[in-house]
Structure formats: structure tokens, C-alpha cells
N, C-alpha and C. Protein backbone atom coordinates (compact mmCIF):
# COMPACT_ATOMS: atom_id res chain seq x y z
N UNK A 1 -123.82 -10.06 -77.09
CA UNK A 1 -125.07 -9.90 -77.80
C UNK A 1 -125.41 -11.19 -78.52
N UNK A 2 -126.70 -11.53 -78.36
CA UNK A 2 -127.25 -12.76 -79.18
C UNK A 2 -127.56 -12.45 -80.48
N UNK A 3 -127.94 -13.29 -81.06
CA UNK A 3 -128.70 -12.92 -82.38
C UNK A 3 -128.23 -14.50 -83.44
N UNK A 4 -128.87 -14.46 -84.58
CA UNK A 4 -127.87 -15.18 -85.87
C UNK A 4 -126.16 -14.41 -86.01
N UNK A 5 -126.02 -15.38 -85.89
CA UNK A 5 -124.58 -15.53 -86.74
C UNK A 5 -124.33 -14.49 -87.80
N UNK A 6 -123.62 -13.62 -88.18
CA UNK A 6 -123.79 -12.58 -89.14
C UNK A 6 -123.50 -12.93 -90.40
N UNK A 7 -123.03 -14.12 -90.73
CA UNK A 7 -122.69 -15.18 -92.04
C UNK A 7 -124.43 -15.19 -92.33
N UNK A 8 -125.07 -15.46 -91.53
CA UNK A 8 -126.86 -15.56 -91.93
C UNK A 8 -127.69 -15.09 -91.63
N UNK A 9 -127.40 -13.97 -90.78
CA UNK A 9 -128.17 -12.34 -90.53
C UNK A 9 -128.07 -11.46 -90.80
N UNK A 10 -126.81 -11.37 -91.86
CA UNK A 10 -126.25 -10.03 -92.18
C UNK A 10 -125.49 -10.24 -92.97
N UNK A 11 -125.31 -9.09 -93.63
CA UNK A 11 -124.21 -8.67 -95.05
C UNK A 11 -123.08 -7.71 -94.79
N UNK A 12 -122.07 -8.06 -94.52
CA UNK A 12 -120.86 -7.24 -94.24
C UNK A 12 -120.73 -6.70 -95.17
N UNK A 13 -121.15 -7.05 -96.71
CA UNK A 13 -120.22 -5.73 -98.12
C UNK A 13 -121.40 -4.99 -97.86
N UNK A 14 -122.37 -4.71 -97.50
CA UNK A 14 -123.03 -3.66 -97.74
C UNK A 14 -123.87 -3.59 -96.42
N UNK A 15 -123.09 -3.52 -94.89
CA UNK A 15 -123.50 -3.33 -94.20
C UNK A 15 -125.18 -3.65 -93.45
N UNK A 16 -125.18 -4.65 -93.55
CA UNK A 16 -126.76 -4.82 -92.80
C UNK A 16 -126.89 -5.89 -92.43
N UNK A 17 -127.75 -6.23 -91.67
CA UNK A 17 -128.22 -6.82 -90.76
C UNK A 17 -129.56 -7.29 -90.26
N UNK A 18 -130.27 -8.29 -90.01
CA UNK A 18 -131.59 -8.31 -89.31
C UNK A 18 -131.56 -8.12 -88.19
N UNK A 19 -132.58 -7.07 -88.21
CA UNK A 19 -133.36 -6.67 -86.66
C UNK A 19 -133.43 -8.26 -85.72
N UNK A 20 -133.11 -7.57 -84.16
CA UNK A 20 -133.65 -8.94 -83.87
C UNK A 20 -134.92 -9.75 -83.92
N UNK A 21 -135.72 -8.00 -84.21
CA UNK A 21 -137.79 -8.83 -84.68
C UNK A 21 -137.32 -9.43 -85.51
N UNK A 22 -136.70 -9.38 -86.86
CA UNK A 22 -136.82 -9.60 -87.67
C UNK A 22 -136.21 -11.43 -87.99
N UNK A 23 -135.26 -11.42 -86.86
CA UNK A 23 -134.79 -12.68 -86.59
C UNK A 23 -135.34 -13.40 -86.35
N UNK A 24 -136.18 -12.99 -84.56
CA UNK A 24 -137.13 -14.36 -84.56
C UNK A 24 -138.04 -14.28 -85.38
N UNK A 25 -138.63 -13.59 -86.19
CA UNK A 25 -139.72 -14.29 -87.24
C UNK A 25 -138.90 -15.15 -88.55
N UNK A 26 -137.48 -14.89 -88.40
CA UNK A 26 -136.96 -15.65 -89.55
C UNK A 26 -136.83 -17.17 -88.77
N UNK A 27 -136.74 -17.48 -87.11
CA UNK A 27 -136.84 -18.27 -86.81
C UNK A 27 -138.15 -19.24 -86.23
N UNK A 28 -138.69 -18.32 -86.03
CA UNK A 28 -140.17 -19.22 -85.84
C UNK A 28 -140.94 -19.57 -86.85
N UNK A 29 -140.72 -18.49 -88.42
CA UNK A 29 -141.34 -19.40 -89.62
C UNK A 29 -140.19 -20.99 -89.84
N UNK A 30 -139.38 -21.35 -89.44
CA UNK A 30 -138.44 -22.19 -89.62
C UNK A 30 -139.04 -22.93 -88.24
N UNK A 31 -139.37 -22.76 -87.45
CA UNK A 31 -139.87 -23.62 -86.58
C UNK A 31 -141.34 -24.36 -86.73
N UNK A 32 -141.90 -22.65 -87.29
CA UNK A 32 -143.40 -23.52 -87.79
C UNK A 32 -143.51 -24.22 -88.84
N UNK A 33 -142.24 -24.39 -89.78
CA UNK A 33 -141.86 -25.47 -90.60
C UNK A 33 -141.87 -26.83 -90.24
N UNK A 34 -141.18 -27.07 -88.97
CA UNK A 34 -140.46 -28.20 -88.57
C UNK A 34 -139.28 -28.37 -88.78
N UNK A 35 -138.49 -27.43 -89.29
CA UNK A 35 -137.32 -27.39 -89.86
C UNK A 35 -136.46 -26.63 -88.36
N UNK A 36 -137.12 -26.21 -87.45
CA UNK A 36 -136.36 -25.95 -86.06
C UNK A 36 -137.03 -26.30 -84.88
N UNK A 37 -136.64 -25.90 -84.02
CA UNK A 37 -136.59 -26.19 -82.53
C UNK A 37 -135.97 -25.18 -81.59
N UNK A 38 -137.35 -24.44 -80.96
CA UNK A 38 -136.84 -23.64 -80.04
C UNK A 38 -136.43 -24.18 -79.06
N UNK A 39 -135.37 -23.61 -78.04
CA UNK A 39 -135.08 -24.12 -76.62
C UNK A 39 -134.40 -22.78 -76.17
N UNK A 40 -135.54 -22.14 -74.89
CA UNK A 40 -135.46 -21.20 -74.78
C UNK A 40 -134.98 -19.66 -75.73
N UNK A 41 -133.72 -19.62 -75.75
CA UNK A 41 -133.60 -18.21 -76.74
C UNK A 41 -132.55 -18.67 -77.88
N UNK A 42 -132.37 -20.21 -77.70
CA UNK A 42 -131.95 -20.44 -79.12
C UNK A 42 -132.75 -21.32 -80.11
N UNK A 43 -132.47 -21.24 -80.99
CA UNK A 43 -132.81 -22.25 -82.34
C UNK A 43 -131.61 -23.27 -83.11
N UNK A 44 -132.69 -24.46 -83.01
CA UNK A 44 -131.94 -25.82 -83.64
C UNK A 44 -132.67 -25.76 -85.12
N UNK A 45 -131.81 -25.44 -86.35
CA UNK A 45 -132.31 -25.82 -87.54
C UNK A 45 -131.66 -26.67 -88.27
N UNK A 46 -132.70 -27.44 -88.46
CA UNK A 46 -132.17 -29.13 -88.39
C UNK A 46 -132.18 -28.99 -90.66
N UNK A 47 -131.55 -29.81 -90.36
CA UNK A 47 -131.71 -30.45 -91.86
C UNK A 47 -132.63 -30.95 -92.59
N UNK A 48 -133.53 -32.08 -91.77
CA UNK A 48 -134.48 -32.18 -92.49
C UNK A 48 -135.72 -32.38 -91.29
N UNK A 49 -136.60 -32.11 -91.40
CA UNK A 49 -137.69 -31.31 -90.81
C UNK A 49 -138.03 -32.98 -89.59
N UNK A 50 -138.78 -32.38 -89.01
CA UNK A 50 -139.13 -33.68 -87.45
C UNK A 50 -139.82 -34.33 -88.15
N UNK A 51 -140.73 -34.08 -88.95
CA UNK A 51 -141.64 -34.70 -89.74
C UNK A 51 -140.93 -35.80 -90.87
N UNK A 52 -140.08 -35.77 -91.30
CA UNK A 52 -139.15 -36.06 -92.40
C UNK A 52 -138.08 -36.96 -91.74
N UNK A 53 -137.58 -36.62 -90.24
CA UNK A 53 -136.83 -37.86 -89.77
C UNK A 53 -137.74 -38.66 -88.94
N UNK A 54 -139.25 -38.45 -88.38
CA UNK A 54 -139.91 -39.32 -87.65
C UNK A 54 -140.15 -40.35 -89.23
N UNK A 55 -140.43 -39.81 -90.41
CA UNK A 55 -140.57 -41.17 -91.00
C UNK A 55 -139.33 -42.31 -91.54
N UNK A 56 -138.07 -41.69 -91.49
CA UNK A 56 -136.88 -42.04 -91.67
C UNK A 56 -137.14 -43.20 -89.87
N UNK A 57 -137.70 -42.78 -89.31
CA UNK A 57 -136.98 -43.28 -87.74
C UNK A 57 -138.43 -44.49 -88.05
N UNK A 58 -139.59 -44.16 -88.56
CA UNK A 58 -140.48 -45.15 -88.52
C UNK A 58 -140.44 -46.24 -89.62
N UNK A 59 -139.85 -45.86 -90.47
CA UNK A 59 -139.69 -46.66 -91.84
C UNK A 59 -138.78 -47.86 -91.28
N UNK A 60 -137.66 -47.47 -90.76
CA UNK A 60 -136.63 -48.26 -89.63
C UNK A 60 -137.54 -49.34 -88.79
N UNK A 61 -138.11 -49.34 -88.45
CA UNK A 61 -139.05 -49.79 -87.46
C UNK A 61 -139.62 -51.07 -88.36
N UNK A 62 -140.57 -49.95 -89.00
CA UNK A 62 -141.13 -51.37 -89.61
C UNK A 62 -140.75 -52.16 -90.03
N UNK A 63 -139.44 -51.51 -91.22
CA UNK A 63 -139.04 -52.53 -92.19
C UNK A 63 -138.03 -53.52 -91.60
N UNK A 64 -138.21 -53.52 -90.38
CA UNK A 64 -137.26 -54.92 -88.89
C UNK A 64 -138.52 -55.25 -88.45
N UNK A 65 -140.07 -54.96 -89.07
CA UNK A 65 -140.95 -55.87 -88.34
C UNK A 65 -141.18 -55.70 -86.48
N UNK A 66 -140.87 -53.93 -86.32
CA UNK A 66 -140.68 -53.97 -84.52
C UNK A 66 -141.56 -53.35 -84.29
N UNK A 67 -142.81 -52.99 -84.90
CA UNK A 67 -144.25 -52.45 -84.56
C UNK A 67 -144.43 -53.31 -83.45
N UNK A 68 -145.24 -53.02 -82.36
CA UNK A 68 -145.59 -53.67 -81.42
C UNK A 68 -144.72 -53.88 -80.06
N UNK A 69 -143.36 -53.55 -80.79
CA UNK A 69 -142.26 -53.58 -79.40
C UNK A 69 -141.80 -52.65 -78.84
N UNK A 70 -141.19 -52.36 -77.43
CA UNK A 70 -140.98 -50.91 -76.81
C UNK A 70 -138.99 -51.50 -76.64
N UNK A 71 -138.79 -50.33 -77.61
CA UNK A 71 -137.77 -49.98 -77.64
C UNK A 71 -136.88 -49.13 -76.72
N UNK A 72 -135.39 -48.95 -76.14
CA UNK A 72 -135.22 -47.63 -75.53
C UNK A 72 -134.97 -46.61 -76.40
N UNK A 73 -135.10 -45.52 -76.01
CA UNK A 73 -134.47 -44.21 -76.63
C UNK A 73 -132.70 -44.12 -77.18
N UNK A 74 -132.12 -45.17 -76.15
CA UNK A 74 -130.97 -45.61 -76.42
C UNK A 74 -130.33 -45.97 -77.53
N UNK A 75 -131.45 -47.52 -77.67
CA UNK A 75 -131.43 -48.00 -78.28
C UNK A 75 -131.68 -47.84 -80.34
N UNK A 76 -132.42 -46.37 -79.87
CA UNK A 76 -132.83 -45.48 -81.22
C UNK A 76 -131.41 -44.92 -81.86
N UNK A 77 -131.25 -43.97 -80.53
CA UNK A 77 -130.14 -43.25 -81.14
C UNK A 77 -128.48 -43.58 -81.29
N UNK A 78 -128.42 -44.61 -80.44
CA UNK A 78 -126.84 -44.86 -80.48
C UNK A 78 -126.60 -46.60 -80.29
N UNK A 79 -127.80 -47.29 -80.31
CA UNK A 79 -127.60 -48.75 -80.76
C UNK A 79 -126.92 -49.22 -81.65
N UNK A 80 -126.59 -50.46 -81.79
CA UNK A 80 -125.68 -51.37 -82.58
C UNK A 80 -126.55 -51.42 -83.95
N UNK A 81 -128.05 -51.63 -83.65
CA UNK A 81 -128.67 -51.84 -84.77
C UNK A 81 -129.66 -50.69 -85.92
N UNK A 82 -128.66 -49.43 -85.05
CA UNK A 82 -128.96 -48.15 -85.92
C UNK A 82 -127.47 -47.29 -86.15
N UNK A 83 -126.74 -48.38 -86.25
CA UNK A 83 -125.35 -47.58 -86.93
C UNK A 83 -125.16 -47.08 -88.22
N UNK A 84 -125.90 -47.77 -89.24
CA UNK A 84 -126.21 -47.22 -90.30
C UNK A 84 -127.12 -46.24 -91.21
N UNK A 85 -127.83 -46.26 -90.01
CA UNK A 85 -129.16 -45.09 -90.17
C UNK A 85 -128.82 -43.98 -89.46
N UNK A 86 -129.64 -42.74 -90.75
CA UNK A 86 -129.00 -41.45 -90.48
C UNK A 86 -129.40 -40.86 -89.10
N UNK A 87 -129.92 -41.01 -88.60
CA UNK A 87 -130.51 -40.95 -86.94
C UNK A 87 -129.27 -41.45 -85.79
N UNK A 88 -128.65 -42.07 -86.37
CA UNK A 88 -127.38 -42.96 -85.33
C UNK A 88 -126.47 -41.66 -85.00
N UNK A 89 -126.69 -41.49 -83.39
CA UNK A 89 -125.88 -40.75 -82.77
C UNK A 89 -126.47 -39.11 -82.33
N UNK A 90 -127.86 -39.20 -83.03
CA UNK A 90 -128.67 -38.04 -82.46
C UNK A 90 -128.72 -38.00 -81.41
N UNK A 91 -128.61 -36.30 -80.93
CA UNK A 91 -129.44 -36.06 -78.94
C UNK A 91 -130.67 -36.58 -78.91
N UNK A 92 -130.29 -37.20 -77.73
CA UNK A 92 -131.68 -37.77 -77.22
C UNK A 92 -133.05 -36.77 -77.04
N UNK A 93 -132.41 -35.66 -77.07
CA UNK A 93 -133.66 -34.45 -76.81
C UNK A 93 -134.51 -34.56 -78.52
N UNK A 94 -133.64 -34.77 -79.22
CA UNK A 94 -134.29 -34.27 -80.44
C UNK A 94 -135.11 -35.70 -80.99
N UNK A 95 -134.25 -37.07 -80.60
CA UNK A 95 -134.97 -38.09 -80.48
C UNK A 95 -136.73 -37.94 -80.02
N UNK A 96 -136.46 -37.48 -78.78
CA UNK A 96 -137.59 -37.27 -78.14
C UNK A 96 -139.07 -36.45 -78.98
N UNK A 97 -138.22 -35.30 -79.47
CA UNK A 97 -139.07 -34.50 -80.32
C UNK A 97 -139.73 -35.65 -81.30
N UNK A 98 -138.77 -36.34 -82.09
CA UNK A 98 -139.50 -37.13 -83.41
C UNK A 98 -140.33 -38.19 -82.72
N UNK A 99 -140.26 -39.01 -81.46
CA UNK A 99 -141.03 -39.67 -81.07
C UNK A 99 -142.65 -39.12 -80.98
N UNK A 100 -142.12 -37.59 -80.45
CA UNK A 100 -143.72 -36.72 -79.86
C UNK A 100 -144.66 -36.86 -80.92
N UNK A 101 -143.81 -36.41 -82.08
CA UNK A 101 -144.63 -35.74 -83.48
C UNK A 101 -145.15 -37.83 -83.92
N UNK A 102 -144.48 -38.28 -84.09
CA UNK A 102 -144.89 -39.60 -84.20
C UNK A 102 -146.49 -40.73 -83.12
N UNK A 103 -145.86 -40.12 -81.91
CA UNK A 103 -146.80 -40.20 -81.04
C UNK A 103 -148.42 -39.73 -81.39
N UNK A 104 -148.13 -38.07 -81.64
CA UNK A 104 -149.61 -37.16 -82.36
C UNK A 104 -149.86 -38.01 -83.96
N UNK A 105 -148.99 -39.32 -84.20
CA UNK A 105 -149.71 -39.54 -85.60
C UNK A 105 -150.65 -40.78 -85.34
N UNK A 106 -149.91 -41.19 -84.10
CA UNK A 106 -150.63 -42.48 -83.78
C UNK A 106 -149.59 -44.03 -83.78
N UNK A 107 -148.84 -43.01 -84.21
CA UNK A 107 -147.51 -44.63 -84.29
C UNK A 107 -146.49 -44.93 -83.53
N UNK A 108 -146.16 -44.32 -82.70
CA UNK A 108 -145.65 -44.48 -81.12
C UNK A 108 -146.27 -44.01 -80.03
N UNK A 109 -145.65 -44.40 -79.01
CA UNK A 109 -146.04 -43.73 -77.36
C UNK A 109 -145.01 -43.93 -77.05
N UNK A 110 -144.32 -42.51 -76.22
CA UNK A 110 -143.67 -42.78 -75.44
C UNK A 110 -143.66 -42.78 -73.91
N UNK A 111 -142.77 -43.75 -73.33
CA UNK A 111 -142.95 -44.09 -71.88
C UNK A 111 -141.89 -43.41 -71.09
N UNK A 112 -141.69 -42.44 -70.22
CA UNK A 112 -141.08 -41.67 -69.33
C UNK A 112 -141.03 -42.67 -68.17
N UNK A 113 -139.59 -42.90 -68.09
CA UNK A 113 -139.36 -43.83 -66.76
C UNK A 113 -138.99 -42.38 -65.68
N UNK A 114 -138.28 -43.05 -64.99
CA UNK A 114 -138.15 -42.22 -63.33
C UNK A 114 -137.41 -41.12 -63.75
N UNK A 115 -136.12 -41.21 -64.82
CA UNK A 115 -134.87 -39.78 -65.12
C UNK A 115 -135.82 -38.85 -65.95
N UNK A 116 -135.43 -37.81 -65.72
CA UNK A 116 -135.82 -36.46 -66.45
C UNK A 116 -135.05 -36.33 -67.99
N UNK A 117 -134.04 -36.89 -67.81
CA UNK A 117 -133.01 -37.03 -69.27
C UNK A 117 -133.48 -38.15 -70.05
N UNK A 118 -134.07 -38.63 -69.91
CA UNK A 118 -134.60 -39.51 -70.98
C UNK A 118 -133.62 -40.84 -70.69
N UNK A 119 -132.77 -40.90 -70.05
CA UNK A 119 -131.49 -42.18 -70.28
C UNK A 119 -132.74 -43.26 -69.57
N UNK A 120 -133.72 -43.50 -69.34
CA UNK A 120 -134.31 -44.88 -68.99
C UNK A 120 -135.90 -44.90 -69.69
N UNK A 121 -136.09 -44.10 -70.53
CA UNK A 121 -137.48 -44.05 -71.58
C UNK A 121 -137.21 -44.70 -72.30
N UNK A 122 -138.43 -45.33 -72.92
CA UNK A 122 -138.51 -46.22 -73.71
C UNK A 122 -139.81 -45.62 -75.02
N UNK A 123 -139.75 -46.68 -76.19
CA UNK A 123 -140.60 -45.89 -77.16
C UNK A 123 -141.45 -47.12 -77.37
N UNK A 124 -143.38 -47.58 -78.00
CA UNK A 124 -143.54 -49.00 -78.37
C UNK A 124 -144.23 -47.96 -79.96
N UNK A 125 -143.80 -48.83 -80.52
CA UNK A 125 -144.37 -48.29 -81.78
C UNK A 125 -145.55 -49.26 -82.13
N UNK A 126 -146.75 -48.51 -83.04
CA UNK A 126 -147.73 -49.02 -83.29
C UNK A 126 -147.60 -48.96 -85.13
């Protein structure tokens, strides 16, 4: 059986539980936050919202002066020159997400090379 975790769907001293309606609306208000990510019948609830690490991931950017350059996705998440930033070592899927939401602001595009996995995309920030 799926569901939450019963540590955060439910109360063992006094027996209860959320419905599974009751689940996904505890997870899609957390998505319509930005604070998750559906993928198919599970949920990613992230720490701090897509909105909140696209500016962590754009602040990075600028403050190296790399507006204007196309970066890889690689190079975002597991480069030499993002070892210290809290982004170093993220899935590339979720990478992808903060690029999108960044993209809809106007301050990246991203470029889809030939792989479906993202291992040859690139990002140019504006």
C-alpha cells in the first residue's frame, strides 16, 4: 500500500491516519506551494521551494558575471565551480525544474540536446 509515511500521515497513540483524499490534497497544496514535485504517484518535498533555489542557482550566476553564457546542466549541479553552493550535487531532474521556473521569469532558456536525461543540455542565462 502507498500513501505518506505514517511518521507524517498518521498518529499511532491515538490511532489515525489520513485518508488517501486527504493525502493528496496534503500533497498538492505542497506542490502548489513549490515546496513539491509530483512524479507520477509520488511526491518530492523539497526544503526550500523551486522558487527559492532558482534564486539561490541565479544569484550564483550573476554574482561570477555568467549572464549571457550557456552553461551545462552538469556543470550546475556537480561542477568544480559549484562545490560550495547548496545546489552542488542535486538530480539533474530537479535542476531542470529550477531552470523551467527561471526560464517562465525570463532569466534562462534551456537547450535540450539529443539525450532525454538531460546529460548533454545546456542552460544560457539572461
Amino acid at each position: 500500500s502507498s500513501g505518506i509515511n505514517a511518521e507524517y500521515g498518521g498518529n499511532s497513540k491515538i490511532s489515525r491516519k489520513l485518508s488517501p483524499a486527504a493525502e493528496r490534497i496534503v500533497l498538492q497544496d505542497l506542490c502548489d506551494q513549490g515546496q513539491g514535485i509530483m512524479a507520477g504517484e509520488r511526491c518530492f518535498v523539497l526544503w526550500r521551494s523551486i522558487a527559492e533555489w532558482g534564486a539561490l542557482m541565479y544569484s550564483w550566476v550573476t554574482d561570477r558575471g555568467l549572464t549571457g553564457t550557456v552553461l551545462t546542466l552538469f556543470e550546475l549541479h556537480s561542477g568544480d565551480d559549484t562545490e560550495d553552493q547548496p545546489f552542488h550535487g542535486m538530480d539533474v531532474w530537479l535542476v531542470q525544474h529550477i531552470i523551467g521556473t527561471l526560464q517562465k521569469e525570463g532569466k534562462a532558456e534551456l537547450m535540450m540536446g539529443e539525450n532525454l536525461d538531460f546529460s548533454d543540455a545546456g542552460v544560457k542565462f539572461y
